[in-house]
C-alpha atoms as a PDB file:
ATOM      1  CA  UNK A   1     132.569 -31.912 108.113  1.00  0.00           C
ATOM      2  CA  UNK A   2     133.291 -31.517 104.335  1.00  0.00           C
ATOM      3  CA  UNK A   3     132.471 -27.919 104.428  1.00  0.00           C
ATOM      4  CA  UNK A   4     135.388 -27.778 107.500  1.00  0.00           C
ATOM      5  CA  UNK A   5     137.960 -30.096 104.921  1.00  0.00           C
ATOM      6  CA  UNK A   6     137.495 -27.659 101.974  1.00  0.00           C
ATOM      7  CA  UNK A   7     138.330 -24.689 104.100  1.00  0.00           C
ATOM      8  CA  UNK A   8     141.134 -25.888 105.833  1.00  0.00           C
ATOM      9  CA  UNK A   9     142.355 -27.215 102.170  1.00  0.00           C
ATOM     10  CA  UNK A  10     141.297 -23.816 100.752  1.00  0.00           C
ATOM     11  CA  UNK A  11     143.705 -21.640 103.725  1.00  0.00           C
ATOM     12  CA  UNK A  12     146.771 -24.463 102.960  1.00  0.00           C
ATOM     13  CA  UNK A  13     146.625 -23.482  99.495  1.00  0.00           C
ATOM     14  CA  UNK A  14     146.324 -19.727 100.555  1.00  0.00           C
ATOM     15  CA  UNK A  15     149.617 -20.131 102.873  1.00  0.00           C
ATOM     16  CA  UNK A  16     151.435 -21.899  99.893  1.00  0.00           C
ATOM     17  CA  UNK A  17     150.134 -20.084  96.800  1.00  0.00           C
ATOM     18  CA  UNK A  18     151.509 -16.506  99.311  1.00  0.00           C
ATOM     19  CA  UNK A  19     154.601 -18.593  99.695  1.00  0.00           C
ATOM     20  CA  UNK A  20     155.772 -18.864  96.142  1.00  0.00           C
ATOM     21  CA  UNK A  21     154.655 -15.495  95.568  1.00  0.00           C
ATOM     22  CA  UNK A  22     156.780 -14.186  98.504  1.00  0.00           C
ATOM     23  CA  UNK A  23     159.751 -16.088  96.815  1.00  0.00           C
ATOM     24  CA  UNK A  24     159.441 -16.132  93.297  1.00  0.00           C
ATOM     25  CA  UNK A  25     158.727 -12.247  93.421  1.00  0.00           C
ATOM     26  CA  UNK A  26     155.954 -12.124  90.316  1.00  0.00           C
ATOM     27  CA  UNK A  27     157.354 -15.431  88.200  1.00  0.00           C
ATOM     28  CA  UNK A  28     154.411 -17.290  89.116  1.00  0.00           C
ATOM     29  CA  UNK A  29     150.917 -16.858  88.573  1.00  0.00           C
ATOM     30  CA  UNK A  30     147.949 -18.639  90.178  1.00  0.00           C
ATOM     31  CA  UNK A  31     144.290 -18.660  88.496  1.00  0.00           C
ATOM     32  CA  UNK A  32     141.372 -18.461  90.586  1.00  0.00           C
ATOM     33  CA  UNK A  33     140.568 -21.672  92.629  1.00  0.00           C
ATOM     34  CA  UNK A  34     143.821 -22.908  92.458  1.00  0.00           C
ATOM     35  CA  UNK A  35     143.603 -26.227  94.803  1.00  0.00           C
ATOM     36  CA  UNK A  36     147.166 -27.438  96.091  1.00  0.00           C
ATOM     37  CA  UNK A  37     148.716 -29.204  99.683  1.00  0.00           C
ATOM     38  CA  UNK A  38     152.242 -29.599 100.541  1.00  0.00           C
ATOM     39  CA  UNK A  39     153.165 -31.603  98.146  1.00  0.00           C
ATOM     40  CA  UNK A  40     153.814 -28.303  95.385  1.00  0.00           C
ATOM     41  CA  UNK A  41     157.511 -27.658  94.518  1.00  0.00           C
ATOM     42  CA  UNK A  42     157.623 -24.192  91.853  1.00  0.00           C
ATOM     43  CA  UNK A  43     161.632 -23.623  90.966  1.00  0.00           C
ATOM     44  CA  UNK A  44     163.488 -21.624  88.909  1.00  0.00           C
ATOM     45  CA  UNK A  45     164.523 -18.283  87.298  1.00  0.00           C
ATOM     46  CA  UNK A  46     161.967 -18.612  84.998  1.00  0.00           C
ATOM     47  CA  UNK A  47     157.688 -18.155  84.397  1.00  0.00           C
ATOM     48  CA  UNK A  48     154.836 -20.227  86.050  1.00  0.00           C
ATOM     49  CA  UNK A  49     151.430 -19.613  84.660  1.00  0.00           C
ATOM     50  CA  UNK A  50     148.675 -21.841  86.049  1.00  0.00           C
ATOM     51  CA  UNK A  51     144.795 -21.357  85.008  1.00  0.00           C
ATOM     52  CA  UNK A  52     141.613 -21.061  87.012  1.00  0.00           C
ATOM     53  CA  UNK A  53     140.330 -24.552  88.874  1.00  0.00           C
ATOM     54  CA  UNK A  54     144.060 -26.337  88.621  1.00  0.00           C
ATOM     55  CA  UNK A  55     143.952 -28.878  90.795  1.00  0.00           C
ATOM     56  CA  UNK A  56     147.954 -29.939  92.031  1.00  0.00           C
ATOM     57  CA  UNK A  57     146.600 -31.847  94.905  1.00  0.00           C
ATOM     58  CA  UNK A  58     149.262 -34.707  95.063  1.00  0.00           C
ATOM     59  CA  UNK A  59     148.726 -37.745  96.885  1.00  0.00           C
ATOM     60  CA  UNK A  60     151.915 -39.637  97.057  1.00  0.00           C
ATOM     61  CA  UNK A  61     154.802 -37.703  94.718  1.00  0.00           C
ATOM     62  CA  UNK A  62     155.221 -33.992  94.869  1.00  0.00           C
ATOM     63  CA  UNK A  63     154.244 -31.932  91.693  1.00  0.00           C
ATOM     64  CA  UNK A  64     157.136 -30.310  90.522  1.00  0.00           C
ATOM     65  CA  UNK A  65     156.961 -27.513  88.089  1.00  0.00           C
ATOM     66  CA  UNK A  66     160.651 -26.546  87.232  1.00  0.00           C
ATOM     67  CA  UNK A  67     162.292 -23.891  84.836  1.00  0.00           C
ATOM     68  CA  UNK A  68     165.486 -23.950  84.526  1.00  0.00           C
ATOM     69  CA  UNK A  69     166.561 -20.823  82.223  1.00  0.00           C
ATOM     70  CA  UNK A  70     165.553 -17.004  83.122  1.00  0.00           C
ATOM     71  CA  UNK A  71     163.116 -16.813  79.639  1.00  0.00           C
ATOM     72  CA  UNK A  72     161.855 -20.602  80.034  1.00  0.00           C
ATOM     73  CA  UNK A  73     157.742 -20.357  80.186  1.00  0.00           C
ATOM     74  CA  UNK A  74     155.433 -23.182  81.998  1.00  0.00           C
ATOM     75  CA  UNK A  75     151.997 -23.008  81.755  1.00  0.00           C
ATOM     76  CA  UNK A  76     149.407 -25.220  83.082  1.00  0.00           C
ATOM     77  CA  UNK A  77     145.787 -24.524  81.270  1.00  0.00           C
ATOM     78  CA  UNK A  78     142.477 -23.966  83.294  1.00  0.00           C
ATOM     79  CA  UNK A  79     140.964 -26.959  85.220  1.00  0.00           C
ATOM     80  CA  UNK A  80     143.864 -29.658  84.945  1.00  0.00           C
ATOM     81  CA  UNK A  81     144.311 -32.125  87.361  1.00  0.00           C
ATOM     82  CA  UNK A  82     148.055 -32.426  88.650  1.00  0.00           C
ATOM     83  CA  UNK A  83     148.894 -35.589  90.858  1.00  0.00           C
ATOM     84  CA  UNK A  84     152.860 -35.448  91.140  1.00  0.00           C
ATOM     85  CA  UNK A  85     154.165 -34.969  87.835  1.00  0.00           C
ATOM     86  CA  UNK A  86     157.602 -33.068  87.282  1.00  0.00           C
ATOM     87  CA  UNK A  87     157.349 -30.758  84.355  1.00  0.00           C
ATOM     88  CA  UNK A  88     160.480 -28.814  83.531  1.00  0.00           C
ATOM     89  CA  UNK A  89     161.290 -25.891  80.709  1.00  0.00           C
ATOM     90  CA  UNK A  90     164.163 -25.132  79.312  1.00  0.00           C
ATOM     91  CA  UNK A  91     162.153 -23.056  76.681  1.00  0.00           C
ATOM     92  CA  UNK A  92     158.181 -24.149  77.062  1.00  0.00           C
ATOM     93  CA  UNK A  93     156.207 -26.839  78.629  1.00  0.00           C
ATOM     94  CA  UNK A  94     152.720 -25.542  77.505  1.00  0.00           C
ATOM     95  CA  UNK A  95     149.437 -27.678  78.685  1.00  0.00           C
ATOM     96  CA  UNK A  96     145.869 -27.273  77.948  1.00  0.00           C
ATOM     97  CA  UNK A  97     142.723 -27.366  79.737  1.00  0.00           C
ATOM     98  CA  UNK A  98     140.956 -29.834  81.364  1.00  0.00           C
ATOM     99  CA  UNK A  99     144.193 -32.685  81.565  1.00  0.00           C
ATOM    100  CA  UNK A 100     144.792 -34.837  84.028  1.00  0.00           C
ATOM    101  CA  UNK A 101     148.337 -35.619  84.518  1.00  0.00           C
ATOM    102  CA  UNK A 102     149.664 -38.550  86.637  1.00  0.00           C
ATOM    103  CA  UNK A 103     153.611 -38.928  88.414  1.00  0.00           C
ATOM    104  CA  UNK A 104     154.688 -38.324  84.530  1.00  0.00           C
ATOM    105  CA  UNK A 105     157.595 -36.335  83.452  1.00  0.00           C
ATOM    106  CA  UNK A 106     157.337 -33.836  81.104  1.00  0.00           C
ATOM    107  CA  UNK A 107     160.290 -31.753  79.595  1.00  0.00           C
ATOM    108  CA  UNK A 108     161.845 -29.798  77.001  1.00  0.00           C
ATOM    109  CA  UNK A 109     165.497 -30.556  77.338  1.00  0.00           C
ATOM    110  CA  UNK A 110     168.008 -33.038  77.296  1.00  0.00           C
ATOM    111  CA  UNK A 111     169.771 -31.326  79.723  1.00  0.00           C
ATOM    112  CA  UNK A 112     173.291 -32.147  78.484  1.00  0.00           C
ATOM    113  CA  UNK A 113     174.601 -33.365  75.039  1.00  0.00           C
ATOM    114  CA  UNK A 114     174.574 -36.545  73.700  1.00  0.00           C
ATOM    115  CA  UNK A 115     177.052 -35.404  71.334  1.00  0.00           C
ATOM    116  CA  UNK A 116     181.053 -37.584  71.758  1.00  0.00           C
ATOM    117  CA  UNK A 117     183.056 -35.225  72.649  1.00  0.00           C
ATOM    118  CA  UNK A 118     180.293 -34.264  75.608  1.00  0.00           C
ATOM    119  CA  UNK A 119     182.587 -34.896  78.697  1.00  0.00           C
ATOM    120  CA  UNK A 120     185.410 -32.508  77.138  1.00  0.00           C
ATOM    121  CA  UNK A 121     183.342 -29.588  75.509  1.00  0.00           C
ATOM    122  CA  UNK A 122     181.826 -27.400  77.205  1.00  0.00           C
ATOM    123  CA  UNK A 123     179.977 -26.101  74.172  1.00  0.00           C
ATOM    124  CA  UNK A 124     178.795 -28.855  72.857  1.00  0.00           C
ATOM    125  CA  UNK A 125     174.652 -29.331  72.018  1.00  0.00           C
ATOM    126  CA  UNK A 126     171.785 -29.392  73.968  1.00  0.00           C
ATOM    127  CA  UNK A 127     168.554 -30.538  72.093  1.00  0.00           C
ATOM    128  CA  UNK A 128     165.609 -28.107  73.506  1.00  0.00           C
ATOM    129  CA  UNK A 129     162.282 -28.151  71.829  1.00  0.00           C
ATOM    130  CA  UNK A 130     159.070 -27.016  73.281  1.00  0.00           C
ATOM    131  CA  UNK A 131     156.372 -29.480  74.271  1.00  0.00           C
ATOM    132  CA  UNK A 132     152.566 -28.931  73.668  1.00  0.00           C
ATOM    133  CA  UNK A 133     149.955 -31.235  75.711  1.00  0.00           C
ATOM    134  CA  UNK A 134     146.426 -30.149  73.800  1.00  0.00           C
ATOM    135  CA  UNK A 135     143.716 -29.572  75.397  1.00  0.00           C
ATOM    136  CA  UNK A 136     141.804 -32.827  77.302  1.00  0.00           C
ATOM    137  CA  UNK A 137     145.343 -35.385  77.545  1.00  0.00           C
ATOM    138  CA  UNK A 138     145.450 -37.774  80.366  1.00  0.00           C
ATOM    139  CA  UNK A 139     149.190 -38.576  80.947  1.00  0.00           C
ATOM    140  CA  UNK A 140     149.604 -41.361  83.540  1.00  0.00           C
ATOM    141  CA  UNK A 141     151.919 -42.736  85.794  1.00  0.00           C
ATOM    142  CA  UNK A 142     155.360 -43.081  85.164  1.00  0.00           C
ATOM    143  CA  UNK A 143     155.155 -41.997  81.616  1.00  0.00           C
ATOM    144  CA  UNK A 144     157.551 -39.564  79.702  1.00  0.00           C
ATOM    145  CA  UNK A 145     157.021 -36.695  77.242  1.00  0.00           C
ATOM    146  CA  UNK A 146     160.272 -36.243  75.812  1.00  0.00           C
ATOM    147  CA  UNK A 147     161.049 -32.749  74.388  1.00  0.00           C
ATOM    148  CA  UNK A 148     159.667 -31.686  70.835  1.00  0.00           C
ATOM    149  CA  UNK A 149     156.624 -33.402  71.093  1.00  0.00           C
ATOM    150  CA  UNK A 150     153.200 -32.302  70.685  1.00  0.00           C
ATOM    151  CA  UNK A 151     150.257 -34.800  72.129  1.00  0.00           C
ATOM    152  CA  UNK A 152     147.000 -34.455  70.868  1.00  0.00           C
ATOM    153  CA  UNK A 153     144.116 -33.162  71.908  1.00  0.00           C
ATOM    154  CA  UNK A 154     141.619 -35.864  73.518  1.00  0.00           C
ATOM    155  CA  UNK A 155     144.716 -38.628  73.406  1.00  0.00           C
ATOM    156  CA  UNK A 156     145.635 -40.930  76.385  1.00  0.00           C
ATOM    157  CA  UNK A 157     149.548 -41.812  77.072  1.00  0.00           C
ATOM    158  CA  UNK A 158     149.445 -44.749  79.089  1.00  0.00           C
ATOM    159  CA  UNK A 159     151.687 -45.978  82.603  1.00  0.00           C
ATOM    160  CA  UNK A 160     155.037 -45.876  81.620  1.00  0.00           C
ATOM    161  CA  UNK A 161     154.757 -45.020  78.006  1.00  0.00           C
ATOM    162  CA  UNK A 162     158.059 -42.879  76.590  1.00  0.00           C
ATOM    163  CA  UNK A 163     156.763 -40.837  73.658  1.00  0.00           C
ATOM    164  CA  UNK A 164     159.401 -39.651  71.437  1.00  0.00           C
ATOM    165  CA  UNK A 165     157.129 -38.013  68.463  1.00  0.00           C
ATOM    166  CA  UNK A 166     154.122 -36.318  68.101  1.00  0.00           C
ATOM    167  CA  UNK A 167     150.881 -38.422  69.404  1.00  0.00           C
ATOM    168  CA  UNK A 168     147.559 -37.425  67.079  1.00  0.00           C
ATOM    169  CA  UNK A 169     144.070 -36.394  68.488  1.00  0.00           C
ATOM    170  CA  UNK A 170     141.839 -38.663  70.333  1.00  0.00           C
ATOM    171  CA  UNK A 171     144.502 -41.897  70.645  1.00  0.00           C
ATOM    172  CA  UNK A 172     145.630 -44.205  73.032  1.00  0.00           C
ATOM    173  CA  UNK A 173     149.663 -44.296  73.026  1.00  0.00           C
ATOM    174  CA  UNK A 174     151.431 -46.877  74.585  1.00  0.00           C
ATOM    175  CA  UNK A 175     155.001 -48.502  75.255  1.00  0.00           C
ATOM    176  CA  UNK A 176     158.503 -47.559  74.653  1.00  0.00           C
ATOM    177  CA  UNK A 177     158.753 -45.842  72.333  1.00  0.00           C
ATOM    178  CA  UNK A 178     155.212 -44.873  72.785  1.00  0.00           C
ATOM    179  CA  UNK A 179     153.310 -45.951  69.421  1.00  0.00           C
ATOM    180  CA  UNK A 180     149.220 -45.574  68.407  1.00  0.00           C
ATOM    181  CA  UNK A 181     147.313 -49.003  69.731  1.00  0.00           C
ATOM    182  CA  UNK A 182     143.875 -47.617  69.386  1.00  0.00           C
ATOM    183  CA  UNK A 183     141.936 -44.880  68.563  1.00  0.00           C
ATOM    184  CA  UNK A 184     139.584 -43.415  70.787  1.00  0.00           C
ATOM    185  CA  UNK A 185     136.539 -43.648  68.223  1.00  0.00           C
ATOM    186  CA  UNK A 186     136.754 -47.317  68.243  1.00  0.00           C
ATOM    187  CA  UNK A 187     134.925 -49.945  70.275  1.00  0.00           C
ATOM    188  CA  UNK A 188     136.669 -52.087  72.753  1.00  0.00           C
END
């Protein structure tokens, strides 16, 4: 019976996986043992790279990997675990192997200025700054990586956190703003 389940999960992610590649003519690219249901939303005029043994297999919220400018780059490292997060680049969302990423938001952008006079001018400033997830990050639920930030490699952003600077190696973040409240080396 499990042998039946992987196939039949196997040919959905075939029929999918064909599907973006049908539309997005060549801007996305799926690694080898890509594992995905229904549940995958790819958009945009820009680049989708995802590694070997990605797992987007969402449970409850879609995964939703968004560019939103012709040159903007996404790439998902090998062997992550996806379940419903939106990550969206303006410029590029880059995360590394072996994370596991939770209904978080990721993205690069603010999308519109925060700037006074941003209802009148047109021209007015968007902040854009790439994000980096390192290698080994779990992101859960609910939580936000605001753009500019780099998290570290090994570190754990926790439900609902909002992290607005740069998280350091092997941490637990927390809270809003997101801030350090323990280190992964220590006991308890």
């Amino acid at each position: 019976m499990r042998k039946v389940a992987f196939l039949a999960a196997r040919a959905l992610t075939l029929l999918i996986t064909l599907r973006y590649r049908l539309l997005l003519r060549g801007r996305v690219q799926f690694g080898k043992g890509f594992l995905c249901n229904h549940r995958l939303i790819v958009r945009g005029p820009g680049r989708v790279v995802i590694g070997p043994g990605v797992n987007a297999w969402a449970h409850q919220e879609p995964t939703r990997l968004v560019t939103t400018k012709r040159d903007a780059v996404l790439v998902i490292g090998a062997n992550c675990r996806l379940n419903g997060p939106t990550l969206i680049a303006s410029e590029r969302v880059e995360v590394g192997d072996g994370c596991i990423i939770g209904s978080a938001v990721v993205f690069d952008s603010d999308f519109h200025s925060v700037q006074r006079d941003r209802r009148t001018n047109p021209n007015a400033p968007v902040r854009r700054a790439p994000v980096v997830i390192e290698p080994n990050v779990w992101i859960a639920g609910q939580a936000a990586v605001l753009p500019g930030v780099t998290v570290g490699r090994d570190s754990v952003v926790a439900f609902r956190a909002v992290v607005t600077r740069d998280v350091p190696a092997g941490v637990i973040v927390a809270g809003n703003p997101a801030r350090v409240v323990r280190r992964l080396d220590e006991q308890g």
